[in-house]
Protein backbone atom coordinates (compact mmCIF):
# COMPACT_ATOMS: atom_id res chain seq x y z
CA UNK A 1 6.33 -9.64 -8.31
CA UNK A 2 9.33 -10.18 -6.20
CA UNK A 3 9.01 -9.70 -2.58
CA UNK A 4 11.02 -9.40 0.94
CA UNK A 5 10.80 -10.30 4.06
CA UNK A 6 13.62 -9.75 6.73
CA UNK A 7 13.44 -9.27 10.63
CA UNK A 8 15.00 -6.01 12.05
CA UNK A 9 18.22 -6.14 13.88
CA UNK A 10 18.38 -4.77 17.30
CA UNK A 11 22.20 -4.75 17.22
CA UNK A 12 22.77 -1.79 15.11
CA UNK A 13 25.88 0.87 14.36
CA UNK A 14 25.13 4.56 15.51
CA UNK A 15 23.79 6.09 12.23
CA UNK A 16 25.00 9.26 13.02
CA UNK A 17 29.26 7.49 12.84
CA UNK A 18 31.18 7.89 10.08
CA UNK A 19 32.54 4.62 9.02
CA UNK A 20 35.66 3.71 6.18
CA UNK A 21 35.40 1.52 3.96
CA UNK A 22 37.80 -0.65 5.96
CA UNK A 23 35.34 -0.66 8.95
CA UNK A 24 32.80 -2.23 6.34
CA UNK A 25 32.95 -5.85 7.89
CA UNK A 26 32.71 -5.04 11.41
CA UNK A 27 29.64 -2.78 10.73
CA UNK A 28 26.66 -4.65 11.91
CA UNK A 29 23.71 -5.06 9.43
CA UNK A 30 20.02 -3.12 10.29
CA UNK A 31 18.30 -6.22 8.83
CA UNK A 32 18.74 -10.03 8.98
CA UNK A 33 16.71 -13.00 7.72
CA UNK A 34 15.80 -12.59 4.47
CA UNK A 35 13.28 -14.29 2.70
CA UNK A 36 12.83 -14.36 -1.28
CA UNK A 37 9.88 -14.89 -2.93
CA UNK A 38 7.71 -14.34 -6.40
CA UNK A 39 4.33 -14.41 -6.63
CA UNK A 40 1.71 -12.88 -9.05
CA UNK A 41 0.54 -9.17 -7.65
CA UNK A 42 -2.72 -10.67 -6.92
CA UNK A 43 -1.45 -13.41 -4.78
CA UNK A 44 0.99 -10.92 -2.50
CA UNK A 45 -1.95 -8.56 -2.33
CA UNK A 46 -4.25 -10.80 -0.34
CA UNK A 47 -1.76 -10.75 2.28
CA UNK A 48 -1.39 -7.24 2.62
CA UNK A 49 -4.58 -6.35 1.14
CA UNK A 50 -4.00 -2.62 2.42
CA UNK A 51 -1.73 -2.10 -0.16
CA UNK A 52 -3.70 -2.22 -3.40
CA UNK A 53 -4.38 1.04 -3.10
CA UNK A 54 -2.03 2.58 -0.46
CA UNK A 55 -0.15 5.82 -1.79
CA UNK A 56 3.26 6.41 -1.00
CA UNK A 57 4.49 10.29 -0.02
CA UNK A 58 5.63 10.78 -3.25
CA UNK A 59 2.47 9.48 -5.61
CA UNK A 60 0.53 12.30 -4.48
CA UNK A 61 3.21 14.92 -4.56
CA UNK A 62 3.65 14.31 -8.18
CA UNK A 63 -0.11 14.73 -9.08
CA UNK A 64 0.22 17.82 -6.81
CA UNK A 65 -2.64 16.38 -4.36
CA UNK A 66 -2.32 15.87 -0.38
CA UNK A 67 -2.31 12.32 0.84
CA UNK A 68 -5.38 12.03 2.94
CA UNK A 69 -3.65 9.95 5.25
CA UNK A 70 0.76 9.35 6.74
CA UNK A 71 0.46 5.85 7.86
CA UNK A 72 -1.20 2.84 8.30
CA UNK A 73 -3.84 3.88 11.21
CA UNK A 74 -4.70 6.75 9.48
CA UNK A 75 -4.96 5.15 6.37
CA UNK A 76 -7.46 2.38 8.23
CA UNK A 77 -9.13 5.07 9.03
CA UNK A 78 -9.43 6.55 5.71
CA UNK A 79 -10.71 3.51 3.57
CA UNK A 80 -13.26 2.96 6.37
CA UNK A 81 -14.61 6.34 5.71
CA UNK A 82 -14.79 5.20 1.97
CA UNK A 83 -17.03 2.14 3.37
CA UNK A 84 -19.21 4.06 5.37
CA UNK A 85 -20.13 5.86 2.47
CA UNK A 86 -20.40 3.37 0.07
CA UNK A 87 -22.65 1.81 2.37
CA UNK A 88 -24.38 4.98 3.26
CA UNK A 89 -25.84 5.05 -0.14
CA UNK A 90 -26.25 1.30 -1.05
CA UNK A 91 -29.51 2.23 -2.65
CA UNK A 92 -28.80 5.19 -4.70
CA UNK A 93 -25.74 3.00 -6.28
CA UNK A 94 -27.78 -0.44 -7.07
CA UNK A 95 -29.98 2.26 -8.84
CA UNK A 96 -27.13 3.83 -10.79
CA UNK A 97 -25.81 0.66 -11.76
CA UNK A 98 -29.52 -0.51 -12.93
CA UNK A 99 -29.68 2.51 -15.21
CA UNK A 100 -26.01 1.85 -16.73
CA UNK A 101 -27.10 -1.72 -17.39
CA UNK A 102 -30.29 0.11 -18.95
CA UNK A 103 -27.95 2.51 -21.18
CA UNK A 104 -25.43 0.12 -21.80
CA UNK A 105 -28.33 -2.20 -23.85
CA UNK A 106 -30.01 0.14 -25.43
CA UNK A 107 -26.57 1.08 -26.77
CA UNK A 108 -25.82 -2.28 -27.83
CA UNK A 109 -29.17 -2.25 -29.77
């Protein structure tokens, strides 16, 4: 997976001007100080770790669902909820996954 990171330019052109394509040097960038770099998905995941499962605006809009969540915070928030759950009913899970351990050998028999 490629990857970059850049810093954010404070010195920036009014977004709102209409610039030619003669004004195209002179226009000062948005971004500056890139960095380049491949790694396997795993490896760029455990530095952002929130993204493995982080939905952009438009994944949901093409499954027709609502994002539970519109940015980072709120998305915190969100897969915290999912903990507390999960955690919530620590028992009643060990026990499900007893009985599909159960099923899954008596299958294999």
């Amino acid at each position: 997976m490629l990857r970059v990171i850049y810093s954010k330019c404070d010195d920036v052109a009014d977004e709102r001007k209409h610039f030619s394509l003669e004004d195209l040097p002179k226009i000062p960038s948005v971004v500056k100080q890139f960095r380049f770099f491949a790694q396997p998905k795993y490896r760029i995941a455990a530095f952002a770790p929130w993204q493995l499962f982080y939905l952009t605006k438009d994944m949901p809009q093409a499954l027709s669902l609502t994002r539970p969540y519109t940015n980072l915070k709120t998305y915190t928030e969100y897969k915290n909820r999912g903990v507390d759950t999960l955690g919530a009913h620590q028992k009643e899970i060990a026990r499900l996954a007893e009985d599909e351990a159960g099923t899954a050998e008596e299958e294999s028999e």
